[in-house]
C-alpha atoms as a PDB file:
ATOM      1  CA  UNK A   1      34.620 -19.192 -22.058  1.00  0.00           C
ATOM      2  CA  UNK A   2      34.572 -20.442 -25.432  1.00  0.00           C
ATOM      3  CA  UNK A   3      38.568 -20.330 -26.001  1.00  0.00           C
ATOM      4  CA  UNK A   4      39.335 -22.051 -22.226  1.00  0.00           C
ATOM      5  CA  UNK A   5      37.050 -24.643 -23.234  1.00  0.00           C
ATOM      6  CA  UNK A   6      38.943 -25.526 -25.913  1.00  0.00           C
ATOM      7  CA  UNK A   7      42.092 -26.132 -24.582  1.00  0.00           C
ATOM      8  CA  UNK A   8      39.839 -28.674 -22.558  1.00  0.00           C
ATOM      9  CA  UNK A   9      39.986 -32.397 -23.630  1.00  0.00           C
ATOM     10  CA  UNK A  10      36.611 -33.177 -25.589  1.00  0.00           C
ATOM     11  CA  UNK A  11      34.842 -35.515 -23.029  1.00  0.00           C
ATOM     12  CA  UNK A  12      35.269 -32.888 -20.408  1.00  0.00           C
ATOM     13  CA  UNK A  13      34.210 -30.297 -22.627  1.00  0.00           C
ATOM     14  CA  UNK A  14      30.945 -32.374 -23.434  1.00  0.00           C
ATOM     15  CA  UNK A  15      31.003 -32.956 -19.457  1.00  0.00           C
ATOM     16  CA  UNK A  16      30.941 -29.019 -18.819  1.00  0.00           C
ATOM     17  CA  UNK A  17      28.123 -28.426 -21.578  1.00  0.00           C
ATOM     18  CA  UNK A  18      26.180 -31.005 -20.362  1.00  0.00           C
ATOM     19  CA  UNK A  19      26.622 -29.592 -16.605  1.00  0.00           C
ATOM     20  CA  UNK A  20      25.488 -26.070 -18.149  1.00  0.00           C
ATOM     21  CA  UNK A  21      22.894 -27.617 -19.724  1.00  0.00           C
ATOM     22  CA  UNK A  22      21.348 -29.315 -16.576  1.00  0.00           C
ATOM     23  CA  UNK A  23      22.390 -25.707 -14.376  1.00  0.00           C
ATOM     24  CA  UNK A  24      20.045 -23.968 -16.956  1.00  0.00           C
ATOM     25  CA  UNK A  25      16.839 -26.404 -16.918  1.00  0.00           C
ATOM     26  CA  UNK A  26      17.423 -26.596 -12.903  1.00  0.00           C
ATOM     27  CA  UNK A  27      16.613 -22.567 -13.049  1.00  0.00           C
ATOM     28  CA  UNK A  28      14.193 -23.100 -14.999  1.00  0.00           C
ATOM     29  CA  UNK A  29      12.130 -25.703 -13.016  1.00  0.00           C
ATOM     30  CA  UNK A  30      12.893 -23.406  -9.690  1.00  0.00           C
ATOM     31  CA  UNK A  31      11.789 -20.513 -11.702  1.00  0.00           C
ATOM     32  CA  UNK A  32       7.930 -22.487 -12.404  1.00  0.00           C
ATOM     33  CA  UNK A  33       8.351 -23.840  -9.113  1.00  0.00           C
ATOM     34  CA  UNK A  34       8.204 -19.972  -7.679  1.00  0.00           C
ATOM     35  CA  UNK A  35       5.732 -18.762  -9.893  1.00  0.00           C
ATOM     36  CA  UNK A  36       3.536 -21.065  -9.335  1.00  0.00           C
ATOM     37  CA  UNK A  37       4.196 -20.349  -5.323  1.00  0.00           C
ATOM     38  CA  UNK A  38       4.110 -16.847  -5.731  1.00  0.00           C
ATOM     39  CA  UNK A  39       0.602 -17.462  -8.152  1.00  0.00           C
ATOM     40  CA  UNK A  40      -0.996 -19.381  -4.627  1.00  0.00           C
ATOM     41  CA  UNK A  41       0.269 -16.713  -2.761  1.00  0.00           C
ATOM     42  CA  UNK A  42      -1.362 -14.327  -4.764  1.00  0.00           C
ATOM     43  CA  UNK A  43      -4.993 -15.540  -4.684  1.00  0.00           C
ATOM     44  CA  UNK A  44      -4.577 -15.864  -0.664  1.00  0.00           C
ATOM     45  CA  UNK A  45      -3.746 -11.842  -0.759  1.00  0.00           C
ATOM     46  CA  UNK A  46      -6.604 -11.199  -3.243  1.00  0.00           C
ATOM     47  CA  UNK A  47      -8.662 -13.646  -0.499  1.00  0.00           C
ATOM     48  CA  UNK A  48      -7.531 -11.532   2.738  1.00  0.00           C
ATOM     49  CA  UNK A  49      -7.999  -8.261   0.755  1.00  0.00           C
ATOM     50  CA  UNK A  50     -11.976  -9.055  -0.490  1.00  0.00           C
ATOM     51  CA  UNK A  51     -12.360 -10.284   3.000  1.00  0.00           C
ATOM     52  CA  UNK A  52     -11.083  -7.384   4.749  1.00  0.00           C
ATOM     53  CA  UNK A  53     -12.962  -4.900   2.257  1.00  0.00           C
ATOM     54  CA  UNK A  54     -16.432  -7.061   2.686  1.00  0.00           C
ATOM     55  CA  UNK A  55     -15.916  -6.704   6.907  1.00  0.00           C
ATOM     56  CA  UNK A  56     -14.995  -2.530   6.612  1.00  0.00           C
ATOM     57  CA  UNK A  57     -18.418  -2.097   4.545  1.00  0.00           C
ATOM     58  CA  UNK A  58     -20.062  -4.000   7.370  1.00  0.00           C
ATOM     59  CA  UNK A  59     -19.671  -1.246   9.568  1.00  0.00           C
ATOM     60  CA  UNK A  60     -19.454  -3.435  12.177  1.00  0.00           C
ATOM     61  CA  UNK A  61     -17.339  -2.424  14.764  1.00  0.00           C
ATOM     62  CA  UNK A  62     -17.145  -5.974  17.081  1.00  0.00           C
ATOM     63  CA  UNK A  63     -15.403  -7.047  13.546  1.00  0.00           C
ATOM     64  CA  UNK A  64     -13.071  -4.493  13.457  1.00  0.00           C
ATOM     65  CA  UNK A  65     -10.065  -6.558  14.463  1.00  0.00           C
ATOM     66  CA  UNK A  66     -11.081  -9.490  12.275  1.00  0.00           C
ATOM     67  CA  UNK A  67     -10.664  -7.003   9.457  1.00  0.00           C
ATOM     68  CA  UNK A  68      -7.128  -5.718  10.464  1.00  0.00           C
ATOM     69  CA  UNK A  69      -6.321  -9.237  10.950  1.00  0.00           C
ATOM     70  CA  UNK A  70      -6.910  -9.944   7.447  1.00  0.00           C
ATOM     71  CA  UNK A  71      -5.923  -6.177   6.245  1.00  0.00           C
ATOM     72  CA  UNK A  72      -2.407  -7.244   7.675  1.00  0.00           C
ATOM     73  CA  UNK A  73      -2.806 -11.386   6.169  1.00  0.00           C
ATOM     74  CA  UNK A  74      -2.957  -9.789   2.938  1.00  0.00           C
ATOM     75  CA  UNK A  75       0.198  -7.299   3.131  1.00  0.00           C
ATOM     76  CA  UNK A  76       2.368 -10.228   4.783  1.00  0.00           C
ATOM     77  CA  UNK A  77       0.952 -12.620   1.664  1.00  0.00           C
ATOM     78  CA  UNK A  78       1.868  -9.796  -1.084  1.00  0.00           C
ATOM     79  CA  UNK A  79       5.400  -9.527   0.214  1.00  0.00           C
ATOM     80  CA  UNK A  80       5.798 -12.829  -0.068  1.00  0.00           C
ATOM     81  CA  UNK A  81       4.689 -13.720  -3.184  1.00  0.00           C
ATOM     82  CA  UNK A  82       6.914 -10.566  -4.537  1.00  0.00           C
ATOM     83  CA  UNK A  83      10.089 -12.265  -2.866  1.00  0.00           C
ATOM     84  CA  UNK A  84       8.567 -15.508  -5.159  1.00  0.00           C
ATOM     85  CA  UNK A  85       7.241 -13.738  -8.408  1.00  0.00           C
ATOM     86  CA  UNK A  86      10.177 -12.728  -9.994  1.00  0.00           C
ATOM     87  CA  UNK A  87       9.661 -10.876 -13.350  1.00  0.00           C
ATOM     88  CA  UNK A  88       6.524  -9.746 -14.186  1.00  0.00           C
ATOM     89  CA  UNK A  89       3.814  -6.992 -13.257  1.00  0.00           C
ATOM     90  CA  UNK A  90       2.907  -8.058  -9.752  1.00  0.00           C
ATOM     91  CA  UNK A  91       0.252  -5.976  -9.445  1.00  0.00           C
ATOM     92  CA  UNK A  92      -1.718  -7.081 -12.793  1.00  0.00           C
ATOM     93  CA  UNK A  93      -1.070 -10.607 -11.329  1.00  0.00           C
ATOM     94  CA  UNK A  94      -2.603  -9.734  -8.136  1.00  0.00           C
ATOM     95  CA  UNK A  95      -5.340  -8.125  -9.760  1.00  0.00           C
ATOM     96  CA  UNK A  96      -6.084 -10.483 -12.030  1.00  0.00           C
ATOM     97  CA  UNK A  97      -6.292 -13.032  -9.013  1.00  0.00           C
ATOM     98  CA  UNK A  98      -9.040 -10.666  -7.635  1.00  0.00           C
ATOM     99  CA  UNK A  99     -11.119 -10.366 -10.134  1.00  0.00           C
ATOM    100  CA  UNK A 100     -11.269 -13.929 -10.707  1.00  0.00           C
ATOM    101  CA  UNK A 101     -12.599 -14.488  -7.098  1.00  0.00           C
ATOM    102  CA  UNK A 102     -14.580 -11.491  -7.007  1.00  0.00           C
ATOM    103  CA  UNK A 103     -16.326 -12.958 -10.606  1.00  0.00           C
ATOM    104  CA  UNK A 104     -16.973 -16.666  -8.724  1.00  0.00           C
ATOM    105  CA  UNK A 105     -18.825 -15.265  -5.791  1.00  0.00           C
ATOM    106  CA  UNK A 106     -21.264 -14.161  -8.631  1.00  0.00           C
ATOM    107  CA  UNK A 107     -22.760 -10.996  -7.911  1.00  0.00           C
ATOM    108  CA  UNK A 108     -23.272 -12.255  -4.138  1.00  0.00           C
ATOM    109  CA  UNK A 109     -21.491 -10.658  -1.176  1.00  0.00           C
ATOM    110  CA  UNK A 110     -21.900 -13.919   0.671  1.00  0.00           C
ATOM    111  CA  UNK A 111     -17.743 -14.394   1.811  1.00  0.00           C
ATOM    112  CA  UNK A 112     -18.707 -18.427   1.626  1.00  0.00           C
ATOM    113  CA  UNK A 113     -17.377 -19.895  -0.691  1.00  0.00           C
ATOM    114  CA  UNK A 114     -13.926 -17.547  -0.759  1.00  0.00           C
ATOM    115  CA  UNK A 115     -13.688 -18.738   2.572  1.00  0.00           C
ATOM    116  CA  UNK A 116     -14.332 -22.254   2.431  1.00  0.00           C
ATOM    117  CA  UNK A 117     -11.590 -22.593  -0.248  1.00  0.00           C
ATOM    118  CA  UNK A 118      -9.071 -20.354   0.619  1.00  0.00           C
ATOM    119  CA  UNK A 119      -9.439 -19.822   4.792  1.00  0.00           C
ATOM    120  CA  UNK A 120      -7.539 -22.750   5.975  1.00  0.00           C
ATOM    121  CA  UNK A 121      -5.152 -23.328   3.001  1.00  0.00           C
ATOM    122  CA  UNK A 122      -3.831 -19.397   3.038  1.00  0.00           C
ATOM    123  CA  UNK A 123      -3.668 -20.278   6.846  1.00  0.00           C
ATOM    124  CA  UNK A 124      -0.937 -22.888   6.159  1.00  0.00           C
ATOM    125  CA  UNK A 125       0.823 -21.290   2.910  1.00  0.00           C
ATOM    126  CA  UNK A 126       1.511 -18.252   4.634  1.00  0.00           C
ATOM    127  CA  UNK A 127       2.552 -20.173   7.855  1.00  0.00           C
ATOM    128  CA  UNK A 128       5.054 -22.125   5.812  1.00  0.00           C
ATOM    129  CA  UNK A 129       5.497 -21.059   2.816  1.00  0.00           C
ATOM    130  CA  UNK A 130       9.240 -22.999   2.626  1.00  0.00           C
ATOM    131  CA  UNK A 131       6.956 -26.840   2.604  1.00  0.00           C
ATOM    132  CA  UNK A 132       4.555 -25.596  -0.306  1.00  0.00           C
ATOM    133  CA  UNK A 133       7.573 -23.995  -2.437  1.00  0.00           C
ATOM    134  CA  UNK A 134       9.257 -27.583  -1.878  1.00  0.00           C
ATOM    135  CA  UNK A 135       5.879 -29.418  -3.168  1.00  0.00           C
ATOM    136  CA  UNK A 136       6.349 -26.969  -5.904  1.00  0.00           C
ATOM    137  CA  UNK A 137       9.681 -27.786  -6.768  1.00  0.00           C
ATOM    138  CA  UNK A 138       9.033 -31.673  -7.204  1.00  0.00           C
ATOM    139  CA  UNK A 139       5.806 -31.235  -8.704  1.00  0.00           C
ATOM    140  CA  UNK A 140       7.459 -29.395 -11.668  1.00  0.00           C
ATOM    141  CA  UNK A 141       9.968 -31.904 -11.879  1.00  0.00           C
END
């Protein structure tokens, strides 16, 4: 590239740089604009899975479903924040997700407060994940 550029005239060589330039930060923003997508994504699988893990060890079987439901929430959330994560150990993310809600129910097995945070809003994120990638994307603007 370098020796076709410089049979270029020097304003559109600065022209093509500058282009480059602005191609390379415009990754970059849609690459923080995924991750941070694929990071929401992640604490709504760590949500479904704690969730669907707390209803098994009820032994409840009327809740059975409810617990597939989620089982299922958190394997459609996981392959979607893979398709968003890019590099990066997915599963250390994920985990790390996990543990951080697991550590703020503190000790309790009380589904609460997971739920009062992350029910609705992993509800919509996973329902349209396009609109929250686009808040995303002008928020790291």
């Amino acid at each position: 590239m370098a020796n076709s550029m410089a049979t270029l005239p020097r304003k559109i060589r600065i022209a093509a740089i500058a282009l480059a330039g602005f191609s390379l930060s415009t990754q970059v923003l849609a690459d923080e604009a995924e991750k941070a997508l694929a990071g929401e994504l992640l604490d709504c699988t760590a949500y479904y899975q704690i969730s669907s893990e707390a209803i098994a060890a009820m032994n409840a079987p009327q809740m059975q479903a409810v617990g597939e439901r989620l089982k299922q929430s958190a394997a459609d959330s996981l392959a979607l924040a893979g398709k968003y994560y890019g590099e990066g150990d997915l599963d250390a993310a994920l985990k790390a997700a996990r543990d951080k809600q697991i550590a703020s129910m503190a000790g309790s097995s009380s589904l609460g407060n997971l739920m009062a945070k992350y029910k609705e809003s992993c509800k919509t994120l996973t329902a349209n994940p396009q609109a929250r990638l686009e808040y995303w994307q002008m928020a790291t603007m």
